[in-house]
PDB file of N, CA and C in Angstrom:
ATOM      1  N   UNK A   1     -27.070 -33.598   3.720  1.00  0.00           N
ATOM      2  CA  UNK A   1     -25.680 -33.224   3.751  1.00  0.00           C
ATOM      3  C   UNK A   1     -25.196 -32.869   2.358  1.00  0.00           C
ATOM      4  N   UNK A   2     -24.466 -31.763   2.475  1.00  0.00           N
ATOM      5  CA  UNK A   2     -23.874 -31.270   1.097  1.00  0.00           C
ATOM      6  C   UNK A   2     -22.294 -31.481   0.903  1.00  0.00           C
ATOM      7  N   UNK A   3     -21.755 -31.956  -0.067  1.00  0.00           N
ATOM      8  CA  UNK A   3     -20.691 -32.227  -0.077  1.00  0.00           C
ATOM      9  C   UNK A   3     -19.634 -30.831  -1.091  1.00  0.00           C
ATOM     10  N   UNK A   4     -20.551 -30.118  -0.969  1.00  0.00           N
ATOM     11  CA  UNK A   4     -19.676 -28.593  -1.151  1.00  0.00           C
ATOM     12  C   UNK A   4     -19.285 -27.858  -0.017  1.00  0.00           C
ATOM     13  N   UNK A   5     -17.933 -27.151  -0.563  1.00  0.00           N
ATOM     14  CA  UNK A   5     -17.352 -26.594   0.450  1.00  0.00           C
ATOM     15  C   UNK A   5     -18.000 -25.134   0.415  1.00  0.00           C
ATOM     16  N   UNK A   6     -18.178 -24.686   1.327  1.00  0.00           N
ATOM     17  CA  UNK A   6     -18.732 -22.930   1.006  1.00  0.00           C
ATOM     18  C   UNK A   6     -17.308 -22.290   1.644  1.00  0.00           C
ATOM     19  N   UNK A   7     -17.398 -20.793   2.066  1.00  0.00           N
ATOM     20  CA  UNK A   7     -15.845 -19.661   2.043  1.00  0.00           C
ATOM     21  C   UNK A   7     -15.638 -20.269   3.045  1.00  0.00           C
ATOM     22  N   UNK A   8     -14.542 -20.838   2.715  1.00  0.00           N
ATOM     23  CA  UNK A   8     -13.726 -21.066   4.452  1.00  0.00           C
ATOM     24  C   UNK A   8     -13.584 -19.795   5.632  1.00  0.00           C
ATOM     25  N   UNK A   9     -13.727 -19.965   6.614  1.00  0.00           N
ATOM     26  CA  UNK A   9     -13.586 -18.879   7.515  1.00  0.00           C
ATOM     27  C   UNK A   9     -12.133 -18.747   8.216  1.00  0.00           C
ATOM     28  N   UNK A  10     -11.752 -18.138   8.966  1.00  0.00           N
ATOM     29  CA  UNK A  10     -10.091 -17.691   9.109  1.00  0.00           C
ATOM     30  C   UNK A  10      -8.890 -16.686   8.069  1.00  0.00           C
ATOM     31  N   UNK A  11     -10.269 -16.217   7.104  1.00  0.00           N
ATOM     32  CA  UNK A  11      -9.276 -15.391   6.413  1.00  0.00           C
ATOM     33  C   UNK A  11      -8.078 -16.237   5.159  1.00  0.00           C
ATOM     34  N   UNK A  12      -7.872 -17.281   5.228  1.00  0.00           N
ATOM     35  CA  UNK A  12      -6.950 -18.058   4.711  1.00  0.00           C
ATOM     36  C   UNK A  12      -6.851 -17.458   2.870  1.00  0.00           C
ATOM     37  N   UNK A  13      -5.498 -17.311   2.224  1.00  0.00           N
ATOM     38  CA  UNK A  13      -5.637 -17.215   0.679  1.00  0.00           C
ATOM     39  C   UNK A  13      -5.877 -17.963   0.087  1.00  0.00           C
ATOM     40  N   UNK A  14      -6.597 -17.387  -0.922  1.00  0.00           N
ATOM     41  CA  UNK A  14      -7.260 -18.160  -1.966  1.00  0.00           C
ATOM     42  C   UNK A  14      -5.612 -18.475  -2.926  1.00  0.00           C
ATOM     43  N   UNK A  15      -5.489 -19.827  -3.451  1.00  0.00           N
ATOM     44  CA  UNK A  15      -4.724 -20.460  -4.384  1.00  0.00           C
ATOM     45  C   UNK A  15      -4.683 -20.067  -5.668  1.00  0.00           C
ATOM     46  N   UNK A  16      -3.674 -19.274  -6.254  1.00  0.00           N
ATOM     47  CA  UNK A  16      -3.804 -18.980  -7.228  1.00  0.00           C
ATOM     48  C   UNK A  16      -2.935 -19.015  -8.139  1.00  0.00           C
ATOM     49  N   UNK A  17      -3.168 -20.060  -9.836  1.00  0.00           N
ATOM     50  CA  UNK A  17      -1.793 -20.417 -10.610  1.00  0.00           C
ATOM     51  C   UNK A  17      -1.442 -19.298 -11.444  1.00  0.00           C
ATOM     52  N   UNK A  18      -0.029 -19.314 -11.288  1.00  0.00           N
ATOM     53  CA  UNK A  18       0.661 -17.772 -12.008  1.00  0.00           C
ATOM     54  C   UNK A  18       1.704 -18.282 -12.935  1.00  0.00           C
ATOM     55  N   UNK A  19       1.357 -17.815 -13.886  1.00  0.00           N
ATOM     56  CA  UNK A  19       2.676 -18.437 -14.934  1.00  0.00           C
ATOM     57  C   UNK A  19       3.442 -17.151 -14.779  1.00  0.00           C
ATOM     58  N   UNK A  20       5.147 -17.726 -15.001  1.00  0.00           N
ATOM     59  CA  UNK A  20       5.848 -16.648 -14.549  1.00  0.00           C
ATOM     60  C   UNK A  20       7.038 -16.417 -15.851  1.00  0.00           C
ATOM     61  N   UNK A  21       7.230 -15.659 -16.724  1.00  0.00           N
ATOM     62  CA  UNK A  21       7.885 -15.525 -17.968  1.00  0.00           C
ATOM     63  C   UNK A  21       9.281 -16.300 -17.161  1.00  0.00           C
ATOM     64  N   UNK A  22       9.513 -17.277 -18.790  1.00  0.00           N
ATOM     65  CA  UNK A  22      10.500 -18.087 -18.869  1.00  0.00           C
ATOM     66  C   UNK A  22      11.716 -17.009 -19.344  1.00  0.00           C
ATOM     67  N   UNK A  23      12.468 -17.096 -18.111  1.00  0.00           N
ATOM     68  CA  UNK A  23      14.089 -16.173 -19.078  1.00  0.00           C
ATOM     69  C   UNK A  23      14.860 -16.616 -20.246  1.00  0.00           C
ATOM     70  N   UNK A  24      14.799 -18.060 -19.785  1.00  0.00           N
ATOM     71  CA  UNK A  24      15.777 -18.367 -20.858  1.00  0.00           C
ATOM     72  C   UNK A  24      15.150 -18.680 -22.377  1.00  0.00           C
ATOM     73  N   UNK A  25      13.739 -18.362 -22.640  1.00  0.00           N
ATOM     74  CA  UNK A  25      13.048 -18.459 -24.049  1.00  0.00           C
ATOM     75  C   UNK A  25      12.903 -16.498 -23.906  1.00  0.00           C
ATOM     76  N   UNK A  26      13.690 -15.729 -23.311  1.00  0.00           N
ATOM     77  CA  UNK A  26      13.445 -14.346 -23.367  1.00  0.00           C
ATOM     78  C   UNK A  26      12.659 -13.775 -23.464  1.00  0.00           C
ATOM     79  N   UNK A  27      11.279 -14.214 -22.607  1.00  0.00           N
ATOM     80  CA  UNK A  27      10.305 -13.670 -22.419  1.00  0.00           C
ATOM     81  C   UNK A  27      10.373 -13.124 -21.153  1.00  0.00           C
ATOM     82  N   UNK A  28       9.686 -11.834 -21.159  1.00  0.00           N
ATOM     83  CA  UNK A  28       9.550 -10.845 -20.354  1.00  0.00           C
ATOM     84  C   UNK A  28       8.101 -10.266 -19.845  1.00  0.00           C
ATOM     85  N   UNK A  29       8.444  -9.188 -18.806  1.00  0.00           N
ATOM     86  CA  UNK A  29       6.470  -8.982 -18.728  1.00  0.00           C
ATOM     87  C   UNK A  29       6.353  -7.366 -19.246  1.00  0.00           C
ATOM     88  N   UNK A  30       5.151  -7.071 -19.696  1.00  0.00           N
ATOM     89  CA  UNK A  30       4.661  -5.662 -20.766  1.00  0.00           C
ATOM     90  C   UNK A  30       3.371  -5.845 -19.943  1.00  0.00           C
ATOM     91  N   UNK A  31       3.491  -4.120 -20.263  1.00  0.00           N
ATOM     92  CA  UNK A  31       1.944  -3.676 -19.869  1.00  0.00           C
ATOM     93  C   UNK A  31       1.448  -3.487 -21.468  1.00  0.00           C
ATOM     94  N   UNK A  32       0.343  -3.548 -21.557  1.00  0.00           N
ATOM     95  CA  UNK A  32      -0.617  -3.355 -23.113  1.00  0.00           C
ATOM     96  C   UNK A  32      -1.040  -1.609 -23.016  1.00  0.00           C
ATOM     97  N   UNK A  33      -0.223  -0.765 -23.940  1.00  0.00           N
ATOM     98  CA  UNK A  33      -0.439   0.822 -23.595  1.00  0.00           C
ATOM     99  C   UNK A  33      -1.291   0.875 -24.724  1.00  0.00           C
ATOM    100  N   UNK A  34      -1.463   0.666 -25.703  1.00  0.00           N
ATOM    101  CA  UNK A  34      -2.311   1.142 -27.065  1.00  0.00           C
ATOM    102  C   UNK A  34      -2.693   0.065 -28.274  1.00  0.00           C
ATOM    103  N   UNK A  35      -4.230   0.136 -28.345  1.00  0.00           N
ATOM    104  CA  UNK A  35      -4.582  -1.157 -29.246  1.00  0.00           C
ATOM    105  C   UNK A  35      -4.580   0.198 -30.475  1.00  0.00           C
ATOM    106  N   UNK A  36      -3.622  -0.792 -31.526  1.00  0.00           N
ATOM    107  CA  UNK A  36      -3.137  -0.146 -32.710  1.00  0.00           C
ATOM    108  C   UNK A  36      -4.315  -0.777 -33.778  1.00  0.00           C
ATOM    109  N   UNK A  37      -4.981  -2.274 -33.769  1.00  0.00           N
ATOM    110  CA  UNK A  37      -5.892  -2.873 -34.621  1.00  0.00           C
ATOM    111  C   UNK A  37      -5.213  -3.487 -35.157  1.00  0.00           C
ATOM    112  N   UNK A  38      -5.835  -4.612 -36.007  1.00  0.00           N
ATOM    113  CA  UNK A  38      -5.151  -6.039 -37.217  1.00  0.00           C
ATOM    114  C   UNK A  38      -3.900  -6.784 -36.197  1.00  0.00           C
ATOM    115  N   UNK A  39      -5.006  -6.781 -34.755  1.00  0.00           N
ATOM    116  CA  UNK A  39      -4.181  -7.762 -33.887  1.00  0.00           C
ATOM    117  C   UNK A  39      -2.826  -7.484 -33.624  1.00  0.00           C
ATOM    118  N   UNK A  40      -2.424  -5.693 -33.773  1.00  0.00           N
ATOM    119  CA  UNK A  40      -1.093  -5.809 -33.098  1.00  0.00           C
ATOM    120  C   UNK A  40      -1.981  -4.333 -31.711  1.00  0.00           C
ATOM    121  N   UNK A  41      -1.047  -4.272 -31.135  1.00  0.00           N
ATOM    122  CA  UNK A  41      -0.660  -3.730 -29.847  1.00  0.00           C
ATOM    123  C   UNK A  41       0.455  -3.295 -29.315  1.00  0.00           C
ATOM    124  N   UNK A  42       0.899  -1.790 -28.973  1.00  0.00           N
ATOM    125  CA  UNK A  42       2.019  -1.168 -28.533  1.00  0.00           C
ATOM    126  C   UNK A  42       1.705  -1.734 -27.267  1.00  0.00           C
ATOM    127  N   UNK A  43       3.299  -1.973 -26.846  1.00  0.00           N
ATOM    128  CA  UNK A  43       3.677  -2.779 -25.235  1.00  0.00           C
ATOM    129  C   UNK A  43       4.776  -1.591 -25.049  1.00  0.00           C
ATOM    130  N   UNK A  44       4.630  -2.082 -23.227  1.00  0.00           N
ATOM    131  CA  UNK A  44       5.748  -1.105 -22.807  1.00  0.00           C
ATOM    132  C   UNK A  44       6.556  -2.240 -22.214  1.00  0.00           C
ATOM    133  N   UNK A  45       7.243  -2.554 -22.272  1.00  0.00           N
ATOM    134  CA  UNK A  45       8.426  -3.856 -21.582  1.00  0.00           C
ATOM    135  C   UNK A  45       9.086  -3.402 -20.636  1.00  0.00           C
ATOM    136  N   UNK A  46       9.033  -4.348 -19.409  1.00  0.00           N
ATOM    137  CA  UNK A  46       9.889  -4.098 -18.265  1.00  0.00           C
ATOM    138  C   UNK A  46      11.163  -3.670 -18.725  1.00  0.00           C
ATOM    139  N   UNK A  47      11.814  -4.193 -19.633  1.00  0.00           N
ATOM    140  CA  UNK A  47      13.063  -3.384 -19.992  1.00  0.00           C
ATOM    141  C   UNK A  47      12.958  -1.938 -20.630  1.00  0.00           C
ATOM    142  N   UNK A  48      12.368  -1.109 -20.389  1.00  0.00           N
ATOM    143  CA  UNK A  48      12.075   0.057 -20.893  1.00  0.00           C
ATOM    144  C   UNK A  48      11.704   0.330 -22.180  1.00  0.00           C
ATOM    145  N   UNK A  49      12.014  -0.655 -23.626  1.00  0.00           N
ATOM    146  CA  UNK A  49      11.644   0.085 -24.600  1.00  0.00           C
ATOM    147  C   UNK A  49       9.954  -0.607 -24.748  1.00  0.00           C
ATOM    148  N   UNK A  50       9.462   0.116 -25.704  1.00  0.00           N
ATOM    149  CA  UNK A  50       8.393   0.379 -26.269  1.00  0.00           C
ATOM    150  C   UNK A  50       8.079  -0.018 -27.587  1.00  0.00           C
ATOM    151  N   UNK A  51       7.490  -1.543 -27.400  1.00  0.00           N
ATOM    152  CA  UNK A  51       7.761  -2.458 -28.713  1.00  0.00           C
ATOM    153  C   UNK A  51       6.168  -2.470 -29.684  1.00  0.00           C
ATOM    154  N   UNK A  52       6.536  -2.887 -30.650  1.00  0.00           N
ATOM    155  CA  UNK A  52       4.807  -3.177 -31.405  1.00  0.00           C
ATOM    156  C   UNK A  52       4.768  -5.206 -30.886  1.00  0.00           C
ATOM    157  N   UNK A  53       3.546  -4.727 -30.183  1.00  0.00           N
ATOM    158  CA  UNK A  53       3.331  -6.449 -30.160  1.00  0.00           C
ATOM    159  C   UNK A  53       2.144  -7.327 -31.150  1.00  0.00           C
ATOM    160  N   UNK A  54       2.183  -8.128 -31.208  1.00  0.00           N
ATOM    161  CA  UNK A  54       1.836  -9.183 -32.490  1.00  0.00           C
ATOM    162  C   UNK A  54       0.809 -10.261 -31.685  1.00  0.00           C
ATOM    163  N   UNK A  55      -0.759 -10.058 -31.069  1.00  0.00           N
ATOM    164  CA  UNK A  55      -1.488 -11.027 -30.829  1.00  0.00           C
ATOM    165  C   UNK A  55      -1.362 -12.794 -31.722  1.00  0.00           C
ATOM    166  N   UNK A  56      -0.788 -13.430 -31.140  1.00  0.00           N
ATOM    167  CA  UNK A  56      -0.992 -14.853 -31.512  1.00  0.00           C
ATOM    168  C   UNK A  56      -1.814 -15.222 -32.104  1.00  0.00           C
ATOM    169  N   UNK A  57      -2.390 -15.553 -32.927  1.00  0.00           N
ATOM    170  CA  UNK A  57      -3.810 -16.676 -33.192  1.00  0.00           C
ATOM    171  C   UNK A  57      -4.096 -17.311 -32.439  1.00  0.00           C
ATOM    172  N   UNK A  58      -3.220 -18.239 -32.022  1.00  0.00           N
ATOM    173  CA  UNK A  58      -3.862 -19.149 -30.178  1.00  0.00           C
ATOM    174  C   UNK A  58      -4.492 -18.176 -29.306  1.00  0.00           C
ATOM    175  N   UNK A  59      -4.176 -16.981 -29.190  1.00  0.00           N
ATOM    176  CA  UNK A  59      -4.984 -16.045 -27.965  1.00  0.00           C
ATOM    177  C   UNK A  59      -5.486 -15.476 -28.649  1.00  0.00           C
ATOM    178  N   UNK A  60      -5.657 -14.748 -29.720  1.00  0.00           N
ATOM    179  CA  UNK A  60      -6.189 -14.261 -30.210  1.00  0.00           C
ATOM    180  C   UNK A  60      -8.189 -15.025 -30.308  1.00  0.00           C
ATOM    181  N   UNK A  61      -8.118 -15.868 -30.597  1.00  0.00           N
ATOM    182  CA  UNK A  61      -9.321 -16.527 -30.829  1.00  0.00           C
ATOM    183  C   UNK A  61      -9.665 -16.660 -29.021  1.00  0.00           C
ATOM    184  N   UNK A  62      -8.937 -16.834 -28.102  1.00  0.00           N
ATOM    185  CA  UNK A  62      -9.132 -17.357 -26.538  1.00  0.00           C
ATOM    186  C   UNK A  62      -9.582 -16.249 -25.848  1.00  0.00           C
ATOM    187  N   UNK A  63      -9.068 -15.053 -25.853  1.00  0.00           N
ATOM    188  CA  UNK A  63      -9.284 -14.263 -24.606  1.00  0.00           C
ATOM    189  C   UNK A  63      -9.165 -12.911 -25.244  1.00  0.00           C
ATOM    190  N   UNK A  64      -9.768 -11.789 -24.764  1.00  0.00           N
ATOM    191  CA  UNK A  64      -9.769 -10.263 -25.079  1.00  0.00           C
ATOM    192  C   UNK A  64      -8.459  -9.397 -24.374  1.00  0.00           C
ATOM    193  N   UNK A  65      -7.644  -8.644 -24.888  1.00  0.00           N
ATOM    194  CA  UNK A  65      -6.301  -8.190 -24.920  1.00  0.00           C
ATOM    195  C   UNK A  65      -7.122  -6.972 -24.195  1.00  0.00           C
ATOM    196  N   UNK A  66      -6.961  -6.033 -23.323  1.00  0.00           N
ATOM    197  CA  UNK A  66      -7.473  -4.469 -23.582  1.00  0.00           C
ATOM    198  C   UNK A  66      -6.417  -3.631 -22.794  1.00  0.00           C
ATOM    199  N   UNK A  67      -6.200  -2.212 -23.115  1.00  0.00           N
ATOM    200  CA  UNK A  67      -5.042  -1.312 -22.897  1.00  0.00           C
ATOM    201  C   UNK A  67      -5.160  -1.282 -21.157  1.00  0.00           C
ATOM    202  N   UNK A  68      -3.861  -1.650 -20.573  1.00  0.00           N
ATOM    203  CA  UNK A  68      -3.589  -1.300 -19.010  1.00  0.00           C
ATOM    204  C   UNK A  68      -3.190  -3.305 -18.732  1.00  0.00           C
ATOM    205  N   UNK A  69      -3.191  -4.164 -19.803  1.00  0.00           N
ATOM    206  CA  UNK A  69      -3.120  -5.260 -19.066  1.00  0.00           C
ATOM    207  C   UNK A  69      -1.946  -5.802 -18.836  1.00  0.00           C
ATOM    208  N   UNK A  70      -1.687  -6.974 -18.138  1.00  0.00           N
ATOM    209  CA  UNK A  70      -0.030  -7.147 -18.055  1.00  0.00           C
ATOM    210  C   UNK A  70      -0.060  -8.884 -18.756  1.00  0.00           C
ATOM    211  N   UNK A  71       1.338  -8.360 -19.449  1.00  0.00           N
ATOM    212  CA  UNK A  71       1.631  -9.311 -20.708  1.00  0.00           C
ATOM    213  C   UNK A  71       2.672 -10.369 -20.361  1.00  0.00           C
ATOM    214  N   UNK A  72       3.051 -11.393 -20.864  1.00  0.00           N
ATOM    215  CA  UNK A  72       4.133 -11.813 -20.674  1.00  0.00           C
ATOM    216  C   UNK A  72       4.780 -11.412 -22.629  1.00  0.00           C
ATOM    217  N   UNK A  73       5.525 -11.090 -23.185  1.00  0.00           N
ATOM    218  CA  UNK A  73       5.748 -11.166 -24.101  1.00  0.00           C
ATOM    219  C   UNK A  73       6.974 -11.447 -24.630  1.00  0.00           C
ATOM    220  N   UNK A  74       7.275 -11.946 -26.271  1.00  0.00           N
ATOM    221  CA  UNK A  74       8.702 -12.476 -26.410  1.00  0.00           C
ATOM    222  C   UNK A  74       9.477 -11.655 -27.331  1.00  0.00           C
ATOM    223  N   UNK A  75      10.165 -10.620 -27.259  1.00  0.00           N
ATOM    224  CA  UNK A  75      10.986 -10.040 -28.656  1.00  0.00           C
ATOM    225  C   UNK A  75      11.504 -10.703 -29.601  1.00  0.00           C
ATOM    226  N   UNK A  76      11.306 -10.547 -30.871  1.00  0.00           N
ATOM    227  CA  UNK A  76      12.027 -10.993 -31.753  1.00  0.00           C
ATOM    228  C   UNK A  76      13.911 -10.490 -31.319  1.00  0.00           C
ATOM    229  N   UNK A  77      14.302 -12.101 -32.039  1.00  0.00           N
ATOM    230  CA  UNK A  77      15.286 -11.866 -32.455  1.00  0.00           C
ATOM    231  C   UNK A  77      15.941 -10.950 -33.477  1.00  0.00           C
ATOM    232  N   UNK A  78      15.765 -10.709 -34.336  1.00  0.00           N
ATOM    233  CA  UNK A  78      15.923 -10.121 -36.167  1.00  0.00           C
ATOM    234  C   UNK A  78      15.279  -8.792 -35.948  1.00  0.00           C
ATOM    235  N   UNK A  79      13.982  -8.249 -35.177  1.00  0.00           N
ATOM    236  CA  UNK A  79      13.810  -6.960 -35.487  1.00  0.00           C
ATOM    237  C   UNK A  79      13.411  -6.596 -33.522  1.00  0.00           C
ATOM    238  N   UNK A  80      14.192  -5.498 -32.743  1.00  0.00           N
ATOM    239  CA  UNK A  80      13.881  -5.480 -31.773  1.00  0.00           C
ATOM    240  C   UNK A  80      12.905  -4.775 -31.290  1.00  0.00           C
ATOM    241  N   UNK A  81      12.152  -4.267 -32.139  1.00  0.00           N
ATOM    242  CA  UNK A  81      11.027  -3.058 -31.807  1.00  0.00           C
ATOM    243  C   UNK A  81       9.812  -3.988 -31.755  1.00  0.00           C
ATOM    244  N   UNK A  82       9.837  -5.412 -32.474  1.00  0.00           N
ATOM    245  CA  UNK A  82       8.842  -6.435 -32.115  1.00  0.00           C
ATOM    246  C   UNK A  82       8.312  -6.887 -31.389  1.00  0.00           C
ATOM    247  N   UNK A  83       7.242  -7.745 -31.219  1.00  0.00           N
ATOM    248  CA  UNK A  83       7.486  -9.080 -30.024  1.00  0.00           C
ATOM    249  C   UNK A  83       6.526  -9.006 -30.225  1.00  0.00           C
ATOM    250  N   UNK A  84       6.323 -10.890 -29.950  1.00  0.00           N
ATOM    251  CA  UNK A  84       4.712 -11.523 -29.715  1.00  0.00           C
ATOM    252  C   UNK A  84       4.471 -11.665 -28.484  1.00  0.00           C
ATOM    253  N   UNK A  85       3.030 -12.050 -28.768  1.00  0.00           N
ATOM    254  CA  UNK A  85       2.193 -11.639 -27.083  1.00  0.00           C
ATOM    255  C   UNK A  85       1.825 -12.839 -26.927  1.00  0.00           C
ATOM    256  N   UNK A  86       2.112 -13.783 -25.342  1.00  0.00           N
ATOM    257  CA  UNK A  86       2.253 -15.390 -25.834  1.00  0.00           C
ATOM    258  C   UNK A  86       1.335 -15.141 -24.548  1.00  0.00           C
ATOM    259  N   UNK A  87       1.019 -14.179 -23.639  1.00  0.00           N
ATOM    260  CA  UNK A  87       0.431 -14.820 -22.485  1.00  0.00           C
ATOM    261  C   UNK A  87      -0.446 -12.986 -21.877  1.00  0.00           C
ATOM    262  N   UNK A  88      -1.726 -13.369 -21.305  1.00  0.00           N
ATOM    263  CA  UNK A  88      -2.245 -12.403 -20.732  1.00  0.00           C
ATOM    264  C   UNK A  88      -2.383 -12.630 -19.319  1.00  0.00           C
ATOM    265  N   UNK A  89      -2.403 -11.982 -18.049  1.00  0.00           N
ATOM    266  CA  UNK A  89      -2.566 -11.796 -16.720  1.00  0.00           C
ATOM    267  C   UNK A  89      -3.747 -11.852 -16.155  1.00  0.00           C
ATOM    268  N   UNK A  90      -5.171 -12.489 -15.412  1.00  0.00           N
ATOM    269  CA  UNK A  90      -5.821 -11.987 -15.007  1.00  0.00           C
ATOM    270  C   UNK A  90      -6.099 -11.262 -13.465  1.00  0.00           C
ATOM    271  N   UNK A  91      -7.195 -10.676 -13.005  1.00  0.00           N
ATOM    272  CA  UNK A  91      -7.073  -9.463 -12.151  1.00  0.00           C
ATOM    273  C   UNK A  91      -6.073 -10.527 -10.762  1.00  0.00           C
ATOM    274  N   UNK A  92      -6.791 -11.905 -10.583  1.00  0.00           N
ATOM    275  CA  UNK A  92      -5.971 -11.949  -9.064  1.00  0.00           C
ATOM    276  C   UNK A  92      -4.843 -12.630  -9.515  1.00  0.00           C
ATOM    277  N   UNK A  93      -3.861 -12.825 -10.720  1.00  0.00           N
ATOM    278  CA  UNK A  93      -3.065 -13.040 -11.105  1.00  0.00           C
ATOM    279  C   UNK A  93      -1.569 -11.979 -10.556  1.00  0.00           C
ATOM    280  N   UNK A  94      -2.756 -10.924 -11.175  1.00  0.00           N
ATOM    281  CA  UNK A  94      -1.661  -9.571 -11.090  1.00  0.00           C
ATOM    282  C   UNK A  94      -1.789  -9.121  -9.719  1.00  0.00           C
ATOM    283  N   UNK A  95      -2.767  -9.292  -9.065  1.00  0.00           N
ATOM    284  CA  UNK A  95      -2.825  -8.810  -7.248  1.00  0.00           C
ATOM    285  C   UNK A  95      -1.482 -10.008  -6.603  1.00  0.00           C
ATOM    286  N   UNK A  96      -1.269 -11.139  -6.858  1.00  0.00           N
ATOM    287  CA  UNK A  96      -0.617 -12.014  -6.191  1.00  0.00           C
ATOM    288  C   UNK A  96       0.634 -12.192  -6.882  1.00  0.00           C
ATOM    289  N   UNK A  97       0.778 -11.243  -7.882  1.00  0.00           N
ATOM    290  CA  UNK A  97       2.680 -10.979  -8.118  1.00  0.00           C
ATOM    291  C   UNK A  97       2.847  -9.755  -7.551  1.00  0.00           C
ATOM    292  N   UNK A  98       2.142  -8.875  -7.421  1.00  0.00           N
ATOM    293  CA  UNK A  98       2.109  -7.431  -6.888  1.00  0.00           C
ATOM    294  C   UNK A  98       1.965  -7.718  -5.421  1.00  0.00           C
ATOM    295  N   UNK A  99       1.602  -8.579  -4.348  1.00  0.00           N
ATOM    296  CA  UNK A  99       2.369  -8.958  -3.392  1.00  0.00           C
ATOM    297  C   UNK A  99       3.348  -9.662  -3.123  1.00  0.00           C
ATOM    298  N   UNK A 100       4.015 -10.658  -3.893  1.00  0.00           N
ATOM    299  CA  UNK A 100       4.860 -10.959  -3.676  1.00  0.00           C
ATOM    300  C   UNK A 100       6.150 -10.696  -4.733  1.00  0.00           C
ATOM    301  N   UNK A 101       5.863  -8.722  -4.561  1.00  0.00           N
ATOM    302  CA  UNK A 101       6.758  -8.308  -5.134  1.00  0.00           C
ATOM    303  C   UNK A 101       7.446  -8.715  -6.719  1.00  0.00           C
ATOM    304  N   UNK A 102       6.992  -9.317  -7.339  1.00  0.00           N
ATOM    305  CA  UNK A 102       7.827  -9.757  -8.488  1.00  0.00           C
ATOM    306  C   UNK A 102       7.367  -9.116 -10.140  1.00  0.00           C
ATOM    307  N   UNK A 103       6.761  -8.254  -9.575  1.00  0.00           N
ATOM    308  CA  UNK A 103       6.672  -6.727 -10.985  1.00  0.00           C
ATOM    309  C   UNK A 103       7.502  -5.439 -10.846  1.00  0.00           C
ATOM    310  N   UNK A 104       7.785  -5.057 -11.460  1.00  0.00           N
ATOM    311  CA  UNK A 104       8.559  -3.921 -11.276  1.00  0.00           C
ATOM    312  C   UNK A 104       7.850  -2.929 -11.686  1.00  0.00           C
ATOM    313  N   UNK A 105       6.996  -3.113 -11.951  1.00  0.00           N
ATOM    314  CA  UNK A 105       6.173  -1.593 -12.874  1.00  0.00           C
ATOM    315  C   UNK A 105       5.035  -1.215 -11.787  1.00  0.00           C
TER     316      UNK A 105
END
């Protein structure tokens, strides 16, 4: 007897954790349009403009950024063409906000 579960049958969804940008720390979600190099990156922000974003050191060392991905990111206060990149999306991340509607792009 094996005490692993193998694919459940019935079709049922797979569980999946989604961090969802905090409003009130004014983070928002960006797609990643152009790796510029020295860890920054042009974003396109759900609010329409088109910011330079600023890879973290915490992610930076964690995970690979590449152009088409979806961001959570935070604008500076002091310069608005800014913003750091505090969070990346992976593929069934972005399939299970893209059904339950909550991207706009």
């Amino acid at each position: 007897m094996s005490n692993r579960r193998g694919p459940q049958k019935g079709g049922s969804e797979e569980i999946v954790r989604v961090r969802l940008p905090k409003r009130r720390n004014r983070e928002i979600f960006a797609r990643a349009d152009l790796m510029l190099g020295a860890n920054h990156i042009r974003v396109r922000c759900e609010d329409g403009v088109t910011r330079t974003g600023r890879i973290k050191g915490k992610i930076k060392k964690r995970l690979w950024i590449r152009e088409g991905d979806l961001l959570i990111v935070v604008p500076w206060s002091f310069q608005d063409e800014k913003c750091d990149i505090v969070y990346r999306y992976v593929r069934a991340q972005v399939d299970w906000l893209k059904r339950r509607n909550l991207l706009n792009q």
